[in-house]
Structures are given as C-alpha cells and as structure tokens.
C-alpha atoms as a PDB file:
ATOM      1  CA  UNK A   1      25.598 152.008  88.171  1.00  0.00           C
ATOM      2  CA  UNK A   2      28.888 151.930  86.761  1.00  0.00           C
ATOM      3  CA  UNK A   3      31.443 154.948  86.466  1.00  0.00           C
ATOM      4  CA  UNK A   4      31.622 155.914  82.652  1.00  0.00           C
ATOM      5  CA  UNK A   5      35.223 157.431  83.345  1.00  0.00           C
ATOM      6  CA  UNK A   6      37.525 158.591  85.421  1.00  0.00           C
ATOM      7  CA  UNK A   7      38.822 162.262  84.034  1.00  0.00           C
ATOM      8  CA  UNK A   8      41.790 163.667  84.463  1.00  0.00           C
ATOM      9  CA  UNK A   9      42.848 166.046  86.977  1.00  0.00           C
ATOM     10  CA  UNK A  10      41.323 169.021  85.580  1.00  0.00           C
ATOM     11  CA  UNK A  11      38.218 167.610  84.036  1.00  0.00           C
ATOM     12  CA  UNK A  12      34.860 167.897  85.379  1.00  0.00           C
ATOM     13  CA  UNK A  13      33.427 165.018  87.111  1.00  0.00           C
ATOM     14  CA  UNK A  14      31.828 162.770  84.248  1.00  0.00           C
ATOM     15  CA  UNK A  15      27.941 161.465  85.006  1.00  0.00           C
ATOM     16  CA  UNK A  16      27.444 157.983  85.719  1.00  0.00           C
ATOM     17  CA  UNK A  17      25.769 155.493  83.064  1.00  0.00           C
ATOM     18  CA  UNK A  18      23.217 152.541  84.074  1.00  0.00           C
ATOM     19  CA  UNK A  19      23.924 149.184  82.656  1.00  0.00           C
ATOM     20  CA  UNK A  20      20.699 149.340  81.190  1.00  0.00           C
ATOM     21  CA  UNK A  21      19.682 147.799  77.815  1.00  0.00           C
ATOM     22  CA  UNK A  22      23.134 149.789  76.413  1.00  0.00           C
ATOM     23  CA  UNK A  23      25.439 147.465  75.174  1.00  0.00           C
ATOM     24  CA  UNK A  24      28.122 147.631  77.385  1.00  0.00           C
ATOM     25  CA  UNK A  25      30.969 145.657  75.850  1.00  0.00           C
ATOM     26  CA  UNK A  26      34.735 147.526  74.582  1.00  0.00           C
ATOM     27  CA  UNK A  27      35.045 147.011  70.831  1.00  0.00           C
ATOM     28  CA  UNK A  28      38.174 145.319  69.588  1.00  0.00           C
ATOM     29  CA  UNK A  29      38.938 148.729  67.823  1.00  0.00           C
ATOM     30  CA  UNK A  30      38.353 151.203  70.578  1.00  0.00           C
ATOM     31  CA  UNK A  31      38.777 150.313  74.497  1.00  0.00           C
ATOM     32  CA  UNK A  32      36.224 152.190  76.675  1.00  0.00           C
ATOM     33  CA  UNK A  33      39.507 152.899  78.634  1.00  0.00           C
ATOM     34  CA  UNK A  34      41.058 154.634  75.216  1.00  0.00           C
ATOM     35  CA  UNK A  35      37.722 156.331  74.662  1.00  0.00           C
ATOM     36  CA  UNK A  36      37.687 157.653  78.154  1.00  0.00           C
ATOM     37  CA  UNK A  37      40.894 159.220  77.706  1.00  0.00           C
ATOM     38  CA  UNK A  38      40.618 160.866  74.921  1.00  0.00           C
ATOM     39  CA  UNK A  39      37.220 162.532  76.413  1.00  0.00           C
ATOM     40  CA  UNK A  40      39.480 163.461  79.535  1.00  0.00           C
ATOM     41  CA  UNK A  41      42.141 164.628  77.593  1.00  0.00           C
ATOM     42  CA  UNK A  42      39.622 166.983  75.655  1.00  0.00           C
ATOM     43  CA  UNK A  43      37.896 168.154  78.525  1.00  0.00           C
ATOM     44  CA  UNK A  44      41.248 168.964  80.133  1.00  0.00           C
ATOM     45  CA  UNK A  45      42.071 171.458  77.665  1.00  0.00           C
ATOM     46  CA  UNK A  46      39.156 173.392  78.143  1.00  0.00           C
ATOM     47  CA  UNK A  47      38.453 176.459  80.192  1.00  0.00           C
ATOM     48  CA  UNK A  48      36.466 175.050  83.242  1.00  0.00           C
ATOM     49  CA  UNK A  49      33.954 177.341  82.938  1.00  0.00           C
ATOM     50  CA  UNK A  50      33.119 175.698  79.480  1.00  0.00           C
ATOM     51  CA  UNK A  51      33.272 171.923  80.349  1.00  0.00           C
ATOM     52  CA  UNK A  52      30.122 171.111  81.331  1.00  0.00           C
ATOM     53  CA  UNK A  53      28.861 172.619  78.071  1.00  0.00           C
ATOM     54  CA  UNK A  54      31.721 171.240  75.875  1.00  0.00           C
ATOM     55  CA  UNK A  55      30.242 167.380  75.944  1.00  0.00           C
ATOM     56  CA  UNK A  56      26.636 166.951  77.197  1.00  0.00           C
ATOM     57  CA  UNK A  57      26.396 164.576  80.261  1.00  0.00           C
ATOM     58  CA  UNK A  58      23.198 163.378  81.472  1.00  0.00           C
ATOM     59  CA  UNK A  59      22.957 165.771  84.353  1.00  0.00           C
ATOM     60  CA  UNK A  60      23.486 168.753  81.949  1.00  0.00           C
ATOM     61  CA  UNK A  61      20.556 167.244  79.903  1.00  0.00           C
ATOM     62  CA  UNK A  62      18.039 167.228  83.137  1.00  0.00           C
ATOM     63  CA  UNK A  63      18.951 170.928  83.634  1.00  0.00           C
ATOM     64  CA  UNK A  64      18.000 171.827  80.180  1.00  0.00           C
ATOM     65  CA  UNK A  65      15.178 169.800  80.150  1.00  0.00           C
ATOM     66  CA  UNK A  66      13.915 171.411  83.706  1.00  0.00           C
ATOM     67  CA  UNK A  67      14.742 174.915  82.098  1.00  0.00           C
ATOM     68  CA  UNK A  68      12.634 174.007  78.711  1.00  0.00           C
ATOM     69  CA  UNK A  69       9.677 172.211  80.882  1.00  0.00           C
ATOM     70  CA  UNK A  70       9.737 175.080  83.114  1.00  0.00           C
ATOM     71  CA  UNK A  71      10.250 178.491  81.349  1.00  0.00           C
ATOM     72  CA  UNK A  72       8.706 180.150  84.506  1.00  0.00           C
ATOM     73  CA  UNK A  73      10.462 178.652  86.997  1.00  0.00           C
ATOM     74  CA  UNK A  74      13.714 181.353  87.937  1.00  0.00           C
ATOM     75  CA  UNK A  75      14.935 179.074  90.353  1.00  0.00           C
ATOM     76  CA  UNK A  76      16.555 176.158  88.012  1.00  0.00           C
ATOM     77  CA  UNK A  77      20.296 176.747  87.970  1.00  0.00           C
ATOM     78  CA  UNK A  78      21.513 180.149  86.973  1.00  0.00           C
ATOM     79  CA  UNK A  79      20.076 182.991  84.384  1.00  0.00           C
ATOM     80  CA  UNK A  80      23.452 182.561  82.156  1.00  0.00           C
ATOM     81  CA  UNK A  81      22.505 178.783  81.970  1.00  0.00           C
ATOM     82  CA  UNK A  82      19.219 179.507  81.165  1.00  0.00           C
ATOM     83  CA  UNK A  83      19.769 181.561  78.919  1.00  0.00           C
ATOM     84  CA  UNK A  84      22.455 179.475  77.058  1.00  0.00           C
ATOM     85  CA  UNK A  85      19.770 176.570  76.957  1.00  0.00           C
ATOM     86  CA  UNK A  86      16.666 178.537  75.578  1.00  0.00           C
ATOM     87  CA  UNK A  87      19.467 179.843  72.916  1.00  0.00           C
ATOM     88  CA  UNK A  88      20.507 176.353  72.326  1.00  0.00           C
ATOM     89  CA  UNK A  89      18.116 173.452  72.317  1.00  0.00           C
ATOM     90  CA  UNK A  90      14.368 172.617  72.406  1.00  0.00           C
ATOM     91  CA  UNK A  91      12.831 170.063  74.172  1.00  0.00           C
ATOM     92  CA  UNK A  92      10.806 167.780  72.069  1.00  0.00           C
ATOM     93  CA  UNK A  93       7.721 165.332  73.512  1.00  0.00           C
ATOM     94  CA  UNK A  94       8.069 161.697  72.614  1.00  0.00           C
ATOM     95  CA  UNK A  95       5.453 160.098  75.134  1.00  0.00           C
ATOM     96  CA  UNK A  96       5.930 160.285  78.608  1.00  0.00           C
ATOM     97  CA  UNK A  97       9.623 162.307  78.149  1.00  0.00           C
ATOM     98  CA  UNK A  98      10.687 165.096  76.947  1.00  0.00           C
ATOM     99  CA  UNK A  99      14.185 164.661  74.227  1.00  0.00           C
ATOM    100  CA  UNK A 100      16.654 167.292  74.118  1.00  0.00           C
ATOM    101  CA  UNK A 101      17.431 168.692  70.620  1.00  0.00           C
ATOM    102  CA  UNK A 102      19.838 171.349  68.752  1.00  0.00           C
ATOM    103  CA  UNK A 103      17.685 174.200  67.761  1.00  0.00           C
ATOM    104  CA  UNK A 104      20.311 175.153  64.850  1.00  0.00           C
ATOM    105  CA  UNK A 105      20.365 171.630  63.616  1.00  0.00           C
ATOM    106  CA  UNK A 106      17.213 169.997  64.658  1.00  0.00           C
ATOM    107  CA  UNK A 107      19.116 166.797  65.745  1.00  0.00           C
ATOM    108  CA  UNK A 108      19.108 164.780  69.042  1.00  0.00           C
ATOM    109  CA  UNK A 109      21.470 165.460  71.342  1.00  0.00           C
ATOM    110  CA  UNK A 110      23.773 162.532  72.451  1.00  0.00           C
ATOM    111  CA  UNK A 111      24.777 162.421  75.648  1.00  0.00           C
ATOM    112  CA  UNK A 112      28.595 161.598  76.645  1.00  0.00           C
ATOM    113  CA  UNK A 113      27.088 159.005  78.479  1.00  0.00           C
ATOM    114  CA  UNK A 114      26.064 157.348  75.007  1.00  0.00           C
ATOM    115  CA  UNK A 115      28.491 158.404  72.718  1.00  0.00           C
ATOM    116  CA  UNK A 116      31.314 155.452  72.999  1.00  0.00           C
ATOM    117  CA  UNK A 117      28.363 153.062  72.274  1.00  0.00           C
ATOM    118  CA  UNK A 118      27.321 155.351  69.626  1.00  0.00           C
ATOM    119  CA  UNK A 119      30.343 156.092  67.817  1.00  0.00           C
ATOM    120  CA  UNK A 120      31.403 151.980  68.429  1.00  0.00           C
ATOM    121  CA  UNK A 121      28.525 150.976  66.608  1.00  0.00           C
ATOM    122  CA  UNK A 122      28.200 153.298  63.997  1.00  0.00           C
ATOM    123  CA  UNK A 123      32.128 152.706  63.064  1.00  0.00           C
ATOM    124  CA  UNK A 124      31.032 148.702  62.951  1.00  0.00           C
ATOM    125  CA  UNK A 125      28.159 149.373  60.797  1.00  0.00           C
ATOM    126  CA  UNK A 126      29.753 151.009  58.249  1.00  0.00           C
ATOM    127  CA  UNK A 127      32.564 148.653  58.101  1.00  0.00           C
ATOM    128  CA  UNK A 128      35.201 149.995  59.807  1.00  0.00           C
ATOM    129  CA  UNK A 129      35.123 153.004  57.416  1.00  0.00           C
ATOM    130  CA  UNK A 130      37.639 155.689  59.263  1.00  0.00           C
ATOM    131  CA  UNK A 131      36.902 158.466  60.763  1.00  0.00           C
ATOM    132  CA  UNK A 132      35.013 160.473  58.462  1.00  0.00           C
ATOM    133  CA  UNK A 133      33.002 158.039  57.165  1.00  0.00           C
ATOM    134  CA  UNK A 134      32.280 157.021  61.086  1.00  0.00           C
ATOM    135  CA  UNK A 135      31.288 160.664  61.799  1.00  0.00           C
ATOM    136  CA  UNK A 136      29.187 161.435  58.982  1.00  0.00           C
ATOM    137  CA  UNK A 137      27.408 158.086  60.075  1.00  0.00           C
ATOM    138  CA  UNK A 138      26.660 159.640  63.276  1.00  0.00           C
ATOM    139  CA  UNK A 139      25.708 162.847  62.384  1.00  0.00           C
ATOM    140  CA  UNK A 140      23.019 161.595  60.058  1.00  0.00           C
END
C-alpha cells in the first residue's frame, strides 16, 4: 500500500491506493505531488461535513455499496448517509462485484483513488488537448 496523499490540515484523511495493475508513474505534465495538492487544496475549502462526499474515496464507495447490497440492514453507517446514497447512486452487478454508479447520469463513479491515473491518461490520449478537451474525455 502506498499513501495516495497527504491533505492538508483541514482535509479529511484520503484512502490508501494498492500498487496494483494501476499505472503508477507521475506524468511529465502533472506530478502526483501537484495533483495531490490541488485535491487537498479543494477539499480544504469545503465544509467538513461535506468532504467525504465532495470526492469519492474508496472507503466511501464500500459504504455505498454495503448500503445498496443491503437495503435492510439499519445498522450500516448513519440514516442521513443512507439516505444520501439510495438518492444518489445504484449499484450495478458486473460478476462477482458490485460497481457504483450515478443514478442521474448513469456513469461509473471514479474513485479519488483513480482519478490522477484517469485524468493523466485521458489528457495523453487526446494529445495533450487542455482542459476541456481532457474533461470531456473523461466524462464520456
């Protein structure tokens, strides 16, 4: 296990990522030390009541997925969290696991665990288009 980043002061405690099969190099355009700032940085400007719902960790996905795989069971986290997941996302089958997706969009959810490789390689496929061509690339 390696620690994804370090947060700021005020930021919530960011999951930790396996070195699985993720490709875990920095691109020459964005440092995973750059990246991991400007997460911090975002995260510190929010209310800390809202940061764990701001960028989706790992952790947070488990929870939903427990709430979704479990509608009966009152004893996963809170009723408010509950609540906010059954409003939120759906839990789709893909073999063995469950995925976590956006009920108003009907897209995967990517966890801040993922997104620095996702957003790095996205950016590189499209040729180093900027940013809206790098976010419409990962939105699709």
């Amino acid at each position: 296990m390696l620690t994804f980043c370090k947060p700021s002061v005020n930021a919530h405690q960011i999951a930790q990522v396996s070195t699985g099969n993720q490709d875990e190099r920095d691109w020459s355009f964005l440092s995973r030390k750059s990246f991991c700032g400007v997460v911090s940085d975002y995260l510190s400007k929010r209310h800390p009541k809202f940061r764990e719902k701001a960028l989706i960790t790992a952790t947070t996905a488990q929870g939903c997925l427990a709430v979704l795989n479990n509608p009966e069971d009152k004893t996963i986290r809170d009723a408010q969290f509950r609540y906010w997941v059954n409003q939120t996302f759906y839990a789709m089958p893909i073999g063995d696991i469950s995925v976590l997706y956006l009920l108003k969009t009907k897209k995967q959810v990517c966890y801040l665990e993922n997104m620095y490789h996702v957003i790095c390689s996205h950016h590189e496929i499209i040729g180093h288009g900027g940013r809206d061509k790098t976010a419409a690339a990962v939105s699709n």
